[in-house]
N, C-alpha and C. Protein backbone atom coordinates (compact mmCIF):
# COMPACT_ATOMS: atom_id res chain seq x y z
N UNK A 1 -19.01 -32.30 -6.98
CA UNK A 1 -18.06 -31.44 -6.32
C UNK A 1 -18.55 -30.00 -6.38
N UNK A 2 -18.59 -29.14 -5.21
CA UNK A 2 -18.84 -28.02 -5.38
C UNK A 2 -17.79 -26.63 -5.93
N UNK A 3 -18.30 -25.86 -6.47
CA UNK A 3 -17.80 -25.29 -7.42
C UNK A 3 -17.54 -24.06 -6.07
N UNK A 4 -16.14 -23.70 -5.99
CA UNK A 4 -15.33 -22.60 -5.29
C UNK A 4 -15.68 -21.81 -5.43
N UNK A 5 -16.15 -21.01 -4.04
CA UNK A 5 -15.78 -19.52 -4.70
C UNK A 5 -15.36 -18.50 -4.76
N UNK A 6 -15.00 -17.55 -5.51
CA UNK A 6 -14.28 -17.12 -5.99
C UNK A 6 -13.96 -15.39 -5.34
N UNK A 7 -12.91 -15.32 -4.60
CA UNK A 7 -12.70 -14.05 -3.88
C UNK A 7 -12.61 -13.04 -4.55
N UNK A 8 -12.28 -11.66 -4.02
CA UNK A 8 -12.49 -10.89 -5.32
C UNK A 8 -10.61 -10.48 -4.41
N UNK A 9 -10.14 -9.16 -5.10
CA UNK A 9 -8.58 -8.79 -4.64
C UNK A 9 -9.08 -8.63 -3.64
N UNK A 10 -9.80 -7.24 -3.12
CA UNK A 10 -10.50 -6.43 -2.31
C UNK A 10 -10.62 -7.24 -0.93
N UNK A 11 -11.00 -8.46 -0.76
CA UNK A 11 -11.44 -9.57 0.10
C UNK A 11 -10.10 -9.95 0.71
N UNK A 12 -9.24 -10.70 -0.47
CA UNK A 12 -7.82 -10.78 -0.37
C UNK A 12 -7.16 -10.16 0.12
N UNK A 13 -6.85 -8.84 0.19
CA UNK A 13 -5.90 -8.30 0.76
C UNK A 13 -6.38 -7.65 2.00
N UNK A 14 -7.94 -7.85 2.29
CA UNK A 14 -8.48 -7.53 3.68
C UNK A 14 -7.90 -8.88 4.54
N UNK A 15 -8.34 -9.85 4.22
CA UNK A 15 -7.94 -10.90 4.51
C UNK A 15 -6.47 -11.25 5.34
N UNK A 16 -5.65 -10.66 4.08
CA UNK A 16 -4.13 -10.61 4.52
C UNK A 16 -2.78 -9.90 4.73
N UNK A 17 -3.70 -8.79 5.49
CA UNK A 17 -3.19 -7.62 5.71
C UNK A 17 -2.02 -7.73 6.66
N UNK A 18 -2.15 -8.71 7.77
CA UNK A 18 -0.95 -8.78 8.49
C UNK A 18 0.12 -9.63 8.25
N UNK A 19 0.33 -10.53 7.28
CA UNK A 19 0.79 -11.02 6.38
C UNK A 19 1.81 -10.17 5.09
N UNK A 20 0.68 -9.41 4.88
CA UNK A 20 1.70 -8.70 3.94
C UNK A 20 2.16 -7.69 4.69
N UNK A 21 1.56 -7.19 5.86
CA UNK A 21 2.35 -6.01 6.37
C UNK A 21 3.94 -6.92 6.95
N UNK A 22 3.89 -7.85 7.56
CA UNK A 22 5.08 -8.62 7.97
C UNK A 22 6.03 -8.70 6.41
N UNK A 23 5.56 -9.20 5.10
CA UNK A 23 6.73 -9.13 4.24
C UNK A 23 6.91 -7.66 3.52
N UNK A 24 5.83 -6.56 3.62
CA UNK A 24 6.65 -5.09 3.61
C UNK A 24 7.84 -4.80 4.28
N UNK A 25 7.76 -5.52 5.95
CA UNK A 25 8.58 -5.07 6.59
C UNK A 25 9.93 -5.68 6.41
N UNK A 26 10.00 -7.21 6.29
CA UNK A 26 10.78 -8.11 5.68
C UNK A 26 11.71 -7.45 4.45
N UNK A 27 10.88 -6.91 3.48
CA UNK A 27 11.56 -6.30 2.45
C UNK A 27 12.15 -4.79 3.19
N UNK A 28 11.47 -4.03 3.18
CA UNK A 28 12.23 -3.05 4.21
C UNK A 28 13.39 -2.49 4.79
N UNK A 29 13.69 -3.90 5.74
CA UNK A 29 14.95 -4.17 6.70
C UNK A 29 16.19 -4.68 5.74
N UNK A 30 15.92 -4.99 4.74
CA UNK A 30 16.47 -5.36 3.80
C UNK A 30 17.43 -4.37 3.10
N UNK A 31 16.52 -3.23 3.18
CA UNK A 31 17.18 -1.79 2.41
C UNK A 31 18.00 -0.75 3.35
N UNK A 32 19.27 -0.94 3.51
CA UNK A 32 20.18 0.09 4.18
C UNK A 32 19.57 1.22 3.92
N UNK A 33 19.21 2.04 3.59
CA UNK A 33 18.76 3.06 2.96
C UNK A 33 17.46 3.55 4.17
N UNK A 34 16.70 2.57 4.08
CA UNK A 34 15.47 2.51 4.98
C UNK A 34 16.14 2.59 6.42
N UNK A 35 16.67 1.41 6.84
CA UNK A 35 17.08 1.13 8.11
C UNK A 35 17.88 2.25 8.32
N UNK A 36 18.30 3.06 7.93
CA UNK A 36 19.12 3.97 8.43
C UNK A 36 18.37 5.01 10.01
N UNK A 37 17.04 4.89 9.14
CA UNK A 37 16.11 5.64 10.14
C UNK A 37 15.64 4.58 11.41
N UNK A 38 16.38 4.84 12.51
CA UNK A 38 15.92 4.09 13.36
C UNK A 38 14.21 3.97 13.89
N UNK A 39 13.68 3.12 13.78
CA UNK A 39 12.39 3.06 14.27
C UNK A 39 11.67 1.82 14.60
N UNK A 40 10.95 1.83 15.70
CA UNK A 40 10.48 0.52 16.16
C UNK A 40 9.26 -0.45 14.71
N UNK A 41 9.10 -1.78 14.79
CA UNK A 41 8.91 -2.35 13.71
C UNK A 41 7.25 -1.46 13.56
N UNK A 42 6.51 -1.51 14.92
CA UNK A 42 5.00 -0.71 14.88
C UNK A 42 4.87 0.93 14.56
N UNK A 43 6.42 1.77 14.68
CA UNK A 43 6.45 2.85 14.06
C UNK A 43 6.56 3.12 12.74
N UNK A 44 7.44 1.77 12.10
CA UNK A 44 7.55 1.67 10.64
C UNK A 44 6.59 1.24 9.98
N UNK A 45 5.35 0.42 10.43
CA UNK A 45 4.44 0.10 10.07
C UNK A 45 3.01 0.66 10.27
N UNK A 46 3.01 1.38 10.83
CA UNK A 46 1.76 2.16 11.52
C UNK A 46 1.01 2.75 10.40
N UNK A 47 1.71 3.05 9.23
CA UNK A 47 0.72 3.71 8.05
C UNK A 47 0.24 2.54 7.33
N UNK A 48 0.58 1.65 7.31
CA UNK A 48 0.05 0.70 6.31
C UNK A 48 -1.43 0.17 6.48
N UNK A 49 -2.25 -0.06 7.18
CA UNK A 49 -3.06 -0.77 7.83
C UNK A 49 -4.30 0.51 7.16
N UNK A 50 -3.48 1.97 7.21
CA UNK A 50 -4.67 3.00 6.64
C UNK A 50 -4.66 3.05 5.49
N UNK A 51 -3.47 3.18 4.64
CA UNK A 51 -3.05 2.97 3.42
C UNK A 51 -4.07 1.54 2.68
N UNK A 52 -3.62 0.34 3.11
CA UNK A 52 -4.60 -0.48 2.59
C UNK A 52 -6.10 -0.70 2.48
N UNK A 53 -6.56 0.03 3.92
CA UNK A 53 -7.82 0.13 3.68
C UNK A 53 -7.92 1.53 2.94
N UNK A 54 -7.59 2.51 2.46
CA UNK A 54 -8.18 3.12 1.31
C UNK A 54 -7.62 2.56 0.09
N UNK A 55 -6.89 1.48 -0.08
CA UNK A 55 -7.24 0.74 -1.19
C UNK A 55 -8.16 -0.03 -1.65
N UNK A 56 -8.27 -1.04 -0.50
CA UNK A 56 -9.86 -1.90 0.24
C UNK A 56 -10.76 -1.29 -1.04
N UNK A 57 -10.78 0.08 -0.22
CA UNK A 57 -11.93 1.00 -0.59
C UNK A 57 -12.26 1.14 -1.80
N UNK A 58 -10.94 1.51 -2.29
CA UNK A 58 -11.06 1.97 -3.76
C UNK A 58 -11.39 0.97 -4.72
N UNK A 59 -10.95 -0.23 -4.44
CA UNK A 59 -11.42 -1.49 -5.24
C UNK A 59 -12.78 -1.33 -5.14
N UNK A 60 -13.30 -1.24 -4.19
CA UNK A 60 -14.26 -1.68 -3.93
C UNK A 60 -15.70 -0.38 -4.21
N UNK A 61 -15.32 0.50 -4.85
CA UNK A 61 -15.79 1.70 -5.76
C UNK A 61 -16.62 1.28 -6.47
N UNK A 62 -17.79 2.12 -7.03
CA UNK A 62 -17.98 1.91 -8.33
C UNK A 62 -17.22 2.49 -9.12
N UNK A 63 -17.61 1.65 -10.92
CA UNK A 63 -16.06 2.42 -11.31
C UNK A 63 -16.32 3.65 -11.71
N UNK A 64 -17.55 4.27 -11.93
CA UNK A 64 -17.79 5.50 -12.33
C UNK A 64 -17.60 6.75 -10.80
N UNK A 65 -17.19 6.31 -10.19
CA UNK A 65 -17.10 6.67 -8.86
C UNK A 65 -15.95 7.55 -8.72
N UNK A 66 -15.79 8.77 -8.38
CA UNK A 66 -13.89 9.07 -8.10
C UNK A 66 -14.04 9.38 -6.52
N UNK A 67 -12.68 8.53 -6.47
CA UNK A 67 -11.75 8.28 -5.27
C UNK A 67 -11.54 9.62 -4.76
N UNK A 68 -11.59 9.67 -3.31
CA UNK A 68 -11.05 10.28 -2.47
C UNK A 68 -9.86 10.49 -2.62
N UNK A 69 -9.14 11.68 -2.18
CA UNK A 69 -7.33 11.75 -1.90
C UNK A 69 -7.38 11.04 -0.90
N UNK A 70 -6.03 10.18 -0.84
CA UNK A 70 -5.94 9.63 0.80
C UNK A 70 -5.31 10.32 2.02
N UNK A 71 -6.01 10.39 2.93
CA UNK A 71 -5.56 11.89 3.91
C UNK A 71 -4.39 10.94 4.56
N UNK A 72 -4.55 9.49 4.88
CA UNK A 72 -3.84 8.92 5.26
C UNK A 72 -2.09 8.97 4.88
N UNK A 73 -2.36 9.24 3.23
CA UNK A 73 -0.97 9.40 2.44
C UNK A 73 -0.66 10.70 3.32
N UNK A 74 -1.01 11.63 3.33
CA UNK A 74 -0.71 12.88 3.52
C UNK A 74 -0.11 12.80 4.99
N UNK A 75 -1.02 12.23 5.75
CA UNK A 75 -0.59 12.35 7.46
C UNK A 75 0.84 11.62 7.12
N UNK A 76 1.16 10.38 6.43
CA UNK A 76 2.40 9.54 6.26
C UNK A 76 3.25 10.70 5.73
N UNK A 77 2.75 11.49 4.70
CA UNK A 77 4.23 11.89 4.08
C UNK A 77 4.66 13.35 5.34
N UNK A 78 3.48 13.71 6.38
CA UNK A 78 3.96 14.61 7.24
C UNK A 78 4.97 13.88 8.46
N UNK A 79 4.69 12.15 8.91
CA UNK A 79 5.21 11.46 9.88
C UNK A 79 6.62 11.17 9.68
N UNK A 80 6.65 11.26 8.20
CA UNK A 80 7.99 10.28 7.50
C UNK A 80 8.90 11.62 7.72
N UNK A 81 8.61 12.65 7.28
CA UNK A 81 9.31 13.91 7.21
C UNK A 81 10.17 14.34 8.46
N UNK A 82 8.82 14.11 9.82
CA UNK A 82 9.15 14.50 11.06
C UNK A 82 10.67 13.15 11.92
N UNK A 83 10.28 12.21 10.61
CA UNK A 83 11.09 11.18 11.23
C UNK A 83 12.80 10.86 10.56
N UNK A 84 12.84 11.64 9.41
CA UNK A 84 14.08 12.35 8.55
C UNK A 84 14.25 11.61 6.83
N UNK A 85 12.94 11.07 6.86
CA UNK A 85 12.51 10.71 5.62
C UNK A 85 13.11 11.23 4.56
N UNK A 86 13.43 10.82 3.48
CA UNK A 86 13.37 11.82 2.34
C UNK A 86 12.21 11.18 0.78
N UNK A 87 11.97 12.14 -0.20
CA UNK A 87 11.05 12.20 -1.22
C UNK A 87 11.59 10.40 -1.30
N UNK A 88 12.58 10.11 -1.60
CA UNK A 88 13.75 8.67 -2.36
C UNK A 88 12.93 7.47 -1.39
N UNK A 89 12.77 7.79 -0.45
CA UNK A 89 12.71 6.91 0.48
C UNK A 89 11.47 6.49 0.71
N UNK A 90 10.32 7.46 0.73
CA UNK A 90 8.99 7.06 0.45
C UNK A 90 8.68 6.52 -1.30
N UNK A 91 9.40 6.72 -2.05
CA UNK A 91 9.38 6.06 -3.21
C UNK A 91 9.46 4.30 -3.32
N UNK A 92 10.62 4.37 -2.43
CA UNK A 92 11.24 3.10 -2.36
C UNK A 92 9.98 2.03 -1.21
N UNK A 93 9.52 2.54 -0.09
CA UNK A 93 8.16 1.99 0.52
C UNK A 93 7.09 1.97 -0.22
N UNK A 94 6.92 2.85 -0.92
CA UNK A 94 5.75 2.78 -2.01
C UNK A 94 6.65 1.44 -2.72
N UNK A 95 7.01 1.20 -3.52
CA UNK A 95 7.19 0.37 -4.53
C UNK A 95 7.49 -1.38 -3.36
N UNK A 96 7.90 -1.04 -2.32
CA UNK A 96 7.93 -2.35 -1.15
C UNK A 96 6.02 -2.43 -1.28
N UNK A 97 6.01 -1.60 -1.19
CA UNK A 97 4.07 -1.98 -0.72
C UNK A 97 3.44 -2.22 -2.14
N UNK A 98 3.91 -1.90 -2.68
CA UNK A 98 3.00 -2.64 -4.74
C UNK A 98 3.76 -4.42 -4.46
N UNK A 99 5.16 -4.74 -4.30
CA UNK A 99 6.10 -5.71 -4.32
C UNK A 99 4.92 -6.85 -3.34
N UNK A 100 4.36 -6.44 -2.01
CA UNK A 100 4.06 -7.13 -1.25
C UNK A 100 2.94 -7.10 -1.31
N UNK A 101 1.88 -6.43 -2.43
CA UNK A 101 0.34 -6.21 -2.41
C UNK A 101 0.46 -7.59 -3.73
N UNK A 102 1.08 -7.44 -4.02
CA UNK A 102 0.91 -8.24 -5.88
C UNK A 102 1.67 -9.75 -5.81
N UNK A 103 2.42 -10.08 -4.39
CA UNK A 103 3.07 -11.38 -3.93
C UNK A 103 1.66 -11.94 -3.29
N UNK A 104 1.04 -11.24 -2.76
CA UNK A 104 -0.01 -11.59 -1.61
C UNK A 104 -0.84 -12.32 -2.95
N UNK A 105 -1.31 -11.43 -3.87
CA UNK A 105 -2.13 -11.77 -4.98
C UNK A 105 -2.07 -12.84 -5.40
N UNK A 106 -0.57 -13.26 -5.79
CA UNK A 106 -0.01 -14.35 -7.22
C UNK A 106 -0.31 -15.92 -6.10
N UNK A 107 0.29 -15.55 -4.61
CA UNK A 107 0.28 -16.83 -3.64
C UNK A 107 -1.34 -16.64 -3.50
N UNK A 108 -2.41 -16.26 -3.91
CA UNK A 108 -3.65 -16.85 -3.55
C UNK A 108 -4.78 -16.49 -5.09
N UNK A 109 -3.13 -16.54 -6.12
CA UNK A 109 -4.24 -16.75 -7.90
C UNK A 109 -5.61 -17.62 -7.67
N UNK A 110 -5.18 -18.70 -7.07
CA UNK A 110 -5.93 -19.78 -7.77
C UNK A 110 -7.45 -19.55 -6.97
N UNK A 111 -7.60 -18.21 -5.93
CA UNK A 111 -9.22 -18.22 -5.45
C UNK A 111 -9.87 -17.10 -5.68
N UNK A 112 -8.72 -16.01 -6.94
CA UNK A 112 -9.47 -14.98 -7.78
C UNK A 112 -10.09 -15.17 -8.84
N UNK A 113 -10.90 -14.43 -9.06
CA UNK A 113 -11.55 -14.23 -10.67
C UNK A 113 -10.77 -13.93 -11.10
N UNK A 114 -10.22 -14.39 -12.38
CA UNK A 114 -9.27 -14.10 -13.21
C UNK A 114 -9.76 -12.96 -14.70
N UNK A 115 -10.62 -13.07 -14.61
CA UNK A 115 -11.78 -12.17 -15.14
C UNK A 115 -11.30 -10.58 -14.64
N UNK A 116 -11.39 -10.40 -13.87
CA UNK A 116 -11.42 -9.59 -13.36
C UNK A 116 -9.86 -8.71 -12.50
N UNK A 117 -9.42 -9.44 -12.37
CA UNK A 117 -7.85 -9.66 -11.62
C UNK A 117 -7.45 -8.42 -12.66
N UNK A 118 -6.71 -8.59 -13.13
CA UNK A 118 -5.64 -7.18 -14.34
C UNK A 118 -6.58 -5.86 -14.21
N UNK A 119 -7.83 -6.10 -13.79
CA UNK A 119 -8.53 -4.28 -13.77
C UNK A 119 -8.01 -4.12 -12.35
N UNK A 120 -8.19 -4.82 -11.15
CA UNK A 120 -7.64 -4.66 -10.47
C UNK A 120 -6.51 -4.42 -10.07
N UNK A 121 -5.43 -4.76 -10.92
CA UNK A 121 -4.17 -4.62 -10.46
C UNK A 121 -3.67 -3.38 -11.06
N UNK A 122 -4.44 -2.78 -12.01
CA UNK A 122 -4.39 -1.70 -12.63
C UNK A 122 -4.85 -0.25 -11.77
N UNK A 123 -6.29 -0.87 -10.98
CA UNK A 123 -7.02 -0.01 -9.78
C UNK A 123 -5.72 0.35 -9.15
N UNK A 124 -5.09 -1.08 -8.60
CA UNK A 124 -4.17 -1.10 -7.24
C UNK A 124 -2.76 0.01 -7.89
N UNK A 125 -2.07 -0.42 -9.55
CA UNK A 125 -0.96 0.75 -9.53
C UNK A 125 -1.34 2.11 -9.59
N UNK A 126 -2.98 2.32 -9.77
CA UNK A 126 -3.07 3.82 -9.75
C UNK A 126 -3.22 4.27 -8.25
N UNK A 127 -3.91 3.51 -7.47
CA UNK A 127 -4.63 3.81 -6.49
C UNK A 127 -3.36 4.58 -5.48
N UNK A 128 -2.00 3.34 -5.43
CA UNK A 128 -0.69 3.21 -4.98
C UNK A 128 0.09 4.60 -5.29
N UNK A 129 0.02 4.61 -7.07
CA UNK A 129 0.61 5.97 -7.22
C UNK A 129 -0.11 7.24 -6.19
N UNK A 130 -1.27 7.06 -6.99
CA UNK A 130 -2.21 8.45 -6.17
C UNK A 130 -1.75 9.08 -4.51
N UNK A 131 -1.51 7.89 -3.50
CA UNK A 131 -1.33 8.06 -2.29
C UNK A 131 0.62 8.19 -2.10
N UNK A 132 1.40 7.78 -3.00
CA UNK A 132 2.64 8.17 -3.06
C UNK A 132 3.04 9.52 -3.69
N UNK A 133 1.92 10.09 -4.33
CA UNK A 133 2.12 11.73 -4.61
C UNK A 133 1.97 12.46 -3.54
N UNK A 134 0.43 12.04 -3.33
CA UNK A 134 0.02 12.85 -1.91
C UNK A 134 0.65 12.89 -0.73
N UNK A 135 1.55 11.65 -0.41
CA UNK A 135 2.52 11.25 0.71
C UNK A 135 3.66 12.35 0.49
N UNK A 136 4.32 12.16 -1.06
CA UNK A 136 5.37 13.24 -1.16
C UNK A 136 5.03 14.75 -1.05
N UNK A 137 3.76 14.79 -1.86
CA UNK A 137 3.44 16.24 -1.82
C UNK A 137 3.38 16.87 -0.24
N UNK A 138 3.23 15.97 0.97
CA UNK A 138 2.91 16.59 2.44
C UNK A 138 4.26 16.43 2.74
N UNK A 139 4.91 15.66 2.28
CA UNK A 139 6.91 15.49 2.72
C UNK A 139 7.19 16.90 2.79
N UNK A 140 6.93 17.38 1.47
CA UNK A 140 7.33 18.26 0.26
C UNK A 140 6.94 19.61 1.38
N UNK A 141 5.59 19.48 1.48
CA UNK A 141 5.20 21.00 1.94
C UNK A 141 5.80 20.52 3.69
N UNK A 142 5.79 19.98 4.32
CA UNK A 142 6.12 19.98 5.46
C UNK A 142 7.85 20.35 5.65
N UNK A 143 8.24 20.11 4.77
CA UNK A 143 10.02 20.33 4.02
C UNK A 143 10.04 22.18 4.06
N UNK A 144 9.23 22.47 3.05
CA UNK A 144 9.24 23.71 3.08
C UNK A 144 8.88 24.64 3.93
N UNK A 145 7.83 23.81 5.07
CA UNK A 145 7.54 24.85 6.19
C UNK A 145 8.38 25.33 7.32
């Protein structure tokens, strides 16, 4: 029998990006809070697709390597603003997008290195935070301008 092999996250969540962007959104619609802001499902989703690939990315670093800011966060936290966003609310999508990055993970354990898996998921809560500062911080200054 041949011996599987073994994906890395990075692969994974390239893989199943429209998948998890469908249960971000799933979770989402879910939250009165969210839905309040009317917007079509491709307006509510339009940052994600950049967002994940500078995660992609960042996995996929060396580790002595430092990450880029994500300009992508930044353009999001200027879109969300223009769209009546508040700081609460990009918190709450940030934590939908860790919810639906780490479901994607657990439903396809069994074709990761497990070896390796927990540095990654560690990459993924910093990587996540990093681009939910930068998202707020452009809320923030676009708020004040």
């Amino acid at each position: 029998m041949a011996k599987l092999k073994l994906a890395s996250v990075a692969d994974i969540l390239e893989r199943e990006l429209e998948p998890m962007t469908k249960e971000w959104l799933k979770r989402v619609n879910l939250i009165p809070e969210l839905t309040e802001i009317p917007l079509s499902d491709r307006d509510r989703t339009a940052h994600l697709a950049k967002l994940y690939s500078d995660l992609i990315s960042r996995l996929r670093l060396a580790k002595d390597v430092e990450s880029p800011i994500s300009v992508a966060a930044a353009a999001h936290g200027q879109t969300r603003r223009a769209q009546g966003y508040s700081a609460a609310m990009l918190i709450e999508e940030s934590r939908l997008f860790q919810v639906a990055t780490f479901g994607t993970l657990h439903l396809h354990q069994s074709e990761l290195d497990h070896s390796q898996v927990l540095l990654d998921v560690t990459v993924i809560a910093d990587e996540v935070d990093a681009q939910l500062m930068e998202t707020v911080r452009s809320l923030m200054a676009a708020a004040a301008a």
